[in-house]
N, C-alpha and C. Protein backbone atom coordinates (compact mmCIF):
# COMPACT_ATOMS: atom_id res chain seq x y z
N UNK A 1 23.48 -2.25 16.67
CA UNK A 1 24.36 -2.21 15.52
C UNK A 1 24.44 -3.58 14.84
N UNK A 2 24.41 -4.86 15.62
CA UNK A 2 24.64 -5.85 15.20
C UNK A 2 23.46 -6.59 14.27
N UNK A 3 22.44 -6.05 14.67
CA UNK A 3 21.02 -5.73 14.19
C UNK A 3 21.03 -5.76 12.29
N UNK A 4 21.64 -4.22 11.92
CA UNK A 4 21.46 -3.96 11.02
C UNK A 4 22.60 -4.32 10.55
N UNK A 5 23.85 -4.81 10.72
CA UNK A 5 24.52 -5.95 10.07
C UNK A 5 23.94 -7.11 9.48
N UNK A 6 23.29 -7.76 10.23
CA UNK A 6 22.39 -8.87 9.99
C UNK A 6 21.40 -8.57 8.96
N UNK A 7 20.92 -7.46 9.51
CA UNK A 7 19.54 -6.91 8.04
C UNK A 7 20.43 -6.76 6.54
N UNK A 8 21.29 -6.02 6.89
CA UNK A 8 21.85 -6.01 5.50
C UNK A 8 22.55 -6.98 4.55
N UNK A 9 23.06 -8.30 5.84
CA UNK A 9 23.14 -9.25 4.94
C UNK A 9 21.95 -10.34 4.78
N UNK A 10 20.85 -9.92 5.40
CA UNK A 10 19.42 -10.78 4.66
C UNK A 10 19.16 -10.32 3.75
N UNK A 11 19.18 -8.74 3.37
CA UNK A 11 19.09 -8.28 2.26
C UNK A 11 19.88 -8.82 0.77
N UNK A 12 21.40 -8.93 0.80
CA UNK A 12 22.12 -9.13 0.05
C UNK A 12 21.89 -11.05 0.09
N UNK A 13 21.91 -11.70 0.80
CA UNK A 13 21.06 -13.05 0.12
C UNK A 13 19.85 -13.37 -0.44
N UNK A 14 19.20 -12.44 -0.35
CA UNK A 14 17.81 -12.15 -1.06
C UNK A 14 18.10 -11.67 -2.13
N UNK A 15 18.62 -10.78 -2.33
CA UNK A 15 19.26 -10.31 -3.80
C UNK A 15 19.81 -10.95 -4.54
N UNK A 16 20.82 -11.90 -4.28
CA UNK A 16 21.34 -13.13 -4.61
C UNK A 16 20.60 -14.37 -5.17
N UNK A 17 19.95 -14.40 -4.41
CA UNK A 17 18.77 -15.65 -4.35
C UNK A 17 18.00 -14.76 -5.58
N UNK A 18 17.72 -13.85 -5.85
CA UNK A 18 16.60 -13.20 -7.04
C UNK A 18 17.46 -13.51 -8.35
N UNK A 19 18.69 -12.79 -8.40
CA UNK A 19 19.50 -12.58 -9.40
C UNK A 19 19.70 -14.29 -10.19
N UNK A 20 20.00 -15.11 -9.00
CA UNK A 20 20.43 -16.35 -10.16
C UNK A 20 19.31 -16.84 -10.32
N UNK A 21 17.62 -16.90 -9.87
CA UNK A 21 16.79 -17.65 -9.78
C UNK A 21 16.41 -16.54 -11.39
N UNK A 22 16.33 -15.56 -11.42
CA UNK A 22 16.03 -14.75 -12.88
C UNK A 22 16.86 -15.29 -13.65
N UNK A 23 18.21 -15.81 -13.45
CA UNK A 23 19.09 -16.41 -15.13
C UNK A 23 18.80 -17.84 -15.10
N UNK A 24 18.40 -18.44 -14.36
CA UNK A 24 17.75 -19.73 -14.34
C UNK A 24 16.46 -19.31 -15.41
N UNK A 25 15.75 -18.65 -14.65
CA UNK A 25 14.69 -18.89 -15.17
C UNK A 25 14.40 -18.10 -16.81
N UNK A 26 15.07 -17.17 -17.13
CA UNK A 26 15.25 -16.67 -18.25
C UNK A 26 16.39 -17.70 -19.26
N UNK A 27 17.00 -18.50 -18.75
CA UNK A 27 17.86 -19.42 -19.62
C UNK A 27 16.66 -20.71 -19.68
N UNK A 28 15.68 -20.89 -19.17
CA UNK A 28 15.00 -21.91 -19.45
C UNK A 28 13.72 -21.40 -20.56
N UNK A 29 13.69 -20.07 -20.50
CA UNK A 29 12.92 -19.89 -21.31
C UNK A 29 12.92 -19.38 -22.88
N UNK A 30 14.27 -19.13 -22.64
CA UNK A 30 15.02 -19.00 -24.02
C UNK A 30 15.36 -20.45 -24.49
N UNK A 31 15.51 -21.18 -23.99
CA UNK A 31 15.73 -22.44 -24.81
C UNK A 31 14.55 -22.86 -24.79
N UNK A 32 13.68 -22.80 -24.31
CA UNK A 32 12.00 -23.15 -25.22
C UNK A 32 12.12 -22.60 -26.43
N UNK A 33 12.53 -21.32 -26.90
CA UNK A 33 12.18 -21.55 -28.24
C UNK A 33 13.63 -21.90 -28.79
N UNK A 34 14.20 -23.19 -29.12
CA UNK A 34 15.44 -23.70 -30.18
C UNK A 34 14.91 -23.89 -31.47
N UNK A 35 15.56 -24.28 -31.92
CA UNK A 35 15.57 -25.03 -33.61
C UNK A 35 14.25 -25.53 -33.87
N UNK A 36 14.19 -26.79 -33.11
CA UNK A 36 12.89 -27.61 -33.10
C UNK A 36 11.57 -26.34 -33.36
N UNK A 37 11.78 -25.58 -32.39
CA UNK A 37 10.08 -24.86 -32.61
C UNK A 37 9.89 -23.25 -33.30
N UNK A 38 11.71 -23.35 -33.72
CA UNK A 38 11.52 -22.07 -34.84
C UNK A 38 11.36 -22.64 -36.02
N UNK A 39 11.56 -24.00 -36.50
CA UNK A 39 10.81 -25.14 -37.44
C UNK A 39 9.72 -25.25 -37.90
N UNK A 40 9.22 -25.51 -36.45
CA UNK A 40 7.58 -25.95 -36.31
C UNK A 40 6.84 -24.11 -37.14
N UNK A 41 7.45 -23.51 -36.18
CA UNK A 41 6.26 -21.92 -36.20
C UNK A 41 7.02 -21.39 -37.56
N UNK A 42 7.84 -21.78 -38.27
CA UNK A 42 8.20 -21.31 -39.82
C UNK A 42 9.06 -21.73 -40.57
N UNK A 43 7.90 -23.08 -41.36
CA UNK A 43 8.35 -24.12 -41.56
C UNK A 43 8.71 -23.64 -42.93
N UNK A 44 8.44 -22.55 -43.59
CA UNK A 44 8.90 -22.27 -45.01
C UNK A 44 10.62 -21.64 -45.35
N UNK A 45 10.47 -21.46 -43.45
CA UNK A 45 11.95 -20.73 -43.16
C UNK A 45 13.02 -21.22 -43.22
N UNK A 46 12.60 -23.03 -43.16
CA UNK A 46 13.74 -23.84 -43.04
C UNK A 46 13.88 -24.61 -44.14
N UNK A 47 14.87 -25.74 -44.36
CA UNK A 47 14.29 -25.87 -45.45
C UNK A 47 16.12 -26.44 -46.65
N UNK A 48 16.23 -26.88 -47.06
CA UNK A 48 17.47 -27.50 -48.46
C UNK A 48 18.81 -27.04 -47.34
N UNK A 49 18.77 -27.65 -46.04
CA UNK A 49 19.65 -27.30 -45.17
C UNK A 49 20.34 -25.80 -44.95
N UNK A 50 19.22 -24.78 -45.44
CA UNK A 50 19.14 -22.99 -44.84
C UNK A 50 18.29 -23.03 -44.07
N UNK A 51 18.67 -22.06 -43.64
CA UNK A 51 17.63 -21.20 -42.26
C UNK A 51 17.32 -19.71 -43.05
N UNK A 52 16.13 -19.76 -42.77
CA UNK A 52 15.87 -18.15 -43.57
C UNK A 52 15.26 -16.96 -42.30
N UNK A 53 15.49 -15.76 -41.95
CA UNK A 53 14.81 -15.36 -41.24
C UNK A 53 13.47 -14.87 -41.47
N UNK A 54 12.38 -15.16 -40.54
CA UNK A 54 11.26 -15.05 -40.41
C UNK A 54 10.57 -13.48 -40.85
N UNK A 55 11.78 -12.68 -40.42
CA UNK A 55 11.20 -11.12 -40.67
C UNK A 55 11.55 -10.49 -42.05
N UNK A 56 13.18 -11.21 -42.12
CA UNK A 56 13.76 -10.47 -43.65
C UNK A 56 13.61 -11.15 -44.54
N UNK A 57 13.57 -12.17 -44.65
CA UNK A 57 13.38 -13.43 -45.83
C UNK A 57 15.51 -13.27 -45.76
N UNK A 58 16.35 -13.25 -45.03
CA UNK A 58 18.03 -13.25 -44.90
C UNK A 58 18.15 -14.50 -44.95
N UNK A 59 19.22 -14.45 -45.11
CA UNK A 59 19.70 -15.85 -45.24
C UNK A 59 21.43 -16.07 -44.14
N UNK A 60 21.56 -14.61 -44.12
CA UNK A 60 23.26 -15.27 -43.23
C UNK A 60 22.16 -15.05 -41.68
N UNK A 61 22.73 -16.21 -40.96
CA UNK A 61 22.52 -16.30 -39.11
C UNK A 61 23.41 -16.28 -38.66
N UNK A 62 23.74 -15.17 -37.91
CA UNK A 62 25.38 -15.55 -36.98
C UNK A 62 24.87 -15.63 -35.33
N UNK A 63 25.98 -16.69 -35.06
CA UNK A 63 25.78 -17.26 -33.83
C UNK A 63 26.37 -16.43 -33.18
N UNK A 64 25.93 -15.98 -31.88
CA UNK A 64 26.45 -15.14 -30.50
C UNK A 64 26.05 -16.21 -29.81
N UNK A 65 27.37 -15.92 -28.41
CA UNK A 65 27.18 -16.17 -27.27
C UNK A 65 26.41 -15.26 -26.22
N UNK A 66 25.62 -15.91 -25.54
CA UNK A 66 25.21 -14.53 -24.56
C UNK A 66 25.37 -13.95 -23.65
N UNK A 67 25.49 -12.63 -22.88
CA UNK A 67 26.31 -12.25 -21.79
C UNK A 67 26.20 -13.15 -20.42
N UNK A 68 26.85 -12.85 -19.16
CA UNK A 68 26.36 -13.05 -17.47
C UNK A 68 26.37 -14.41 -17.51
N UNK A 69 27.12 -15.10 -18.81
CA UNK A 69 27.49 -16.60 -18.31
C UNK A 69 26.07 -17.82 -18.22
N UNK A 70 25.48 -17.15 -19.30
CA UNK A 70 23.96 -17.71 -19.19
C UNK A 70 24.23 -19.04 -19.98
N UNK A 71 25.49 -19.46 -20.39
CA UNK A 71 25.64 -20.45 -21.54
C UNK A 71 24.16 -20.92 -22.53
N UNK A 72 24.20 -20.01 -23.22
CA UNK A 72 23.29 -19.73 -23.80
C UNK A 72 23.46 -18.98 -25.26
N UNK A 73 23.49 -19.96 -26.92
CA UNK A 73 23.62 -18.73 -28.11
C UNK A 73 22.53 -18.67 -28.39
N UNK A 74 22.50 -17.50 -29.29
CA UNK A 74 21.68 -16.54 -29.65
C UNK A 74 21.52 -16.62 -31.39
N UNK A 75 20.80 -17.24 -32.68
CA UNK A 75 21.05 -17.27 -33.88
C UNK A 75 19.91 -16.35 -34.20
N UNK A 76 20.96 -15.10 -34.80
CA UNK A 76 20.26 -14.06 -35.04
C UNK A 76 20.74 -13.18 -36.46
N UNK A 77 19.48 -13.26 -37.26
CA UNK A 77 19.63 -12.51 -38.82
C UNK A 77 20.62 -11.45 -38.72
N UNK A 78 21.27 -11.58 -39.42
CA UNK A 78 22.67 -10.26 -39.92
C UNK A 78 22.23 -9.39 -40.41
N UNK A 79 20.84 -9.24 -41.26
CA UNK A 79 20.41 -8.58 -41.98
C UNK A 79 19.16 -7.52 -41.38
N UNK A 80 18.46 -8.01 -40.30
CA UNK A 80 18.01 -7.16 -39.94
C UNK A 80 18.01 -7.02 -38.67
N UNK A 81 18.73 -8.16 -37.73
CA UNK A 81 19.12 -8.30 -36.01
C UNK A 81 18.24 -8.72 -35.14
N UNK A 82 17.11 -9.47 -36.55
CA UNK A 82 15.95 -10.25 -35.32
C UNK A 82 16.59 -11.83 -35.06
N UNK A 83 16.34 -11.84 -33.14
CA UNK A 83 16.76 -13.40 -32.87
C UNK A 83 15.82 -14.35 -33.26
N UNK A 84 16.51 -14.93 -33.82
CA UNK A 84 15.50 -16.37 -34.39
C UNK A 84 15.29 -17.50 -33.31
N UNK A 85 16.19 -18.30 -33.03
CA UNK A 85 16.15 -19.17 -32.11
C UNK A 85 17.31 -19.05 -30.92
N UNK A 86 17.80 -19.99 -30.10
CA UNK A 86 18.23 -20.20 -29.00
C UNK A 86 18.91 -21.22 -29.07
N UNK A 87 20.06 -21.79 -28.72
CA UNK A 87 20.49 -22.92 -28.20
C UNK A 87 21.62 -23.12 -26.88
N UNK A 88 21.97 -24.30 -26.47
CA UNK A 88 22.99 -24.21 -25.42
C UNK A 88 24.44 -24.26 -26.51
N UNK A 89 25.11 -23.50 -25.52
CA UNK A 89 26.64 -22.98 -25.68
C UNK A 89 27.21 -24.46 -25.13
N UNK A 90 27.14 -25.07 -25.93
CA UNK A 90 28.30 -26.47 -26.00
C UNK A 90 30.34 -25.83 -25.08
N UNK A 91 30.41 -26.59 -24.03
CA UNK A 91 31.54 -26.17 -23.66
C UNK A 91 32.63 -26.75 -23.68
């Protein structure tokens, strides 16, 4: 019995160990693309201090925060709901 006590909590630190090593690693890869390199890849987008989106030619970006505490926003066209870039959630 004491057995599969033990198994089940190797299991649940393994699960653990997956879950934050995925928001690590998905919060590092969302901030690869920020400002800087939605700039670079559409440079016609930016521009007389606007941001234009890449898909709609929009012009409003509203900032979200993102869920699971990833401190992580999200600047994404109003107009058609594509995310543009990424940045950190200043706290």
């Amino acid at each position: 019995m004491e057995f599969l006590r033990d198994y089940f909590v190797a299991i649940w630190v393994v699960l653990a160990i997956t879950v934050v090593s995925w928001h690590l690693i998905r919060r590092s890869m969302l901030l690869e693309k920020d400002f800087a390199w939605y700039k670079a890849q559409n440079p016609d987008c930016v521009g007389n201090g606007k941001v234009k989106c890449n898909q709609c030619g929009g012009e409003k970006i509203v900032i979200r925060n993102m869920y699971n505490r990833m401190y992580t926003r999200t600047h994404t066209c109003s107009t058609c709901g594509t995310d543009l870039y990424f940045s950190k959630e200043t706290r």
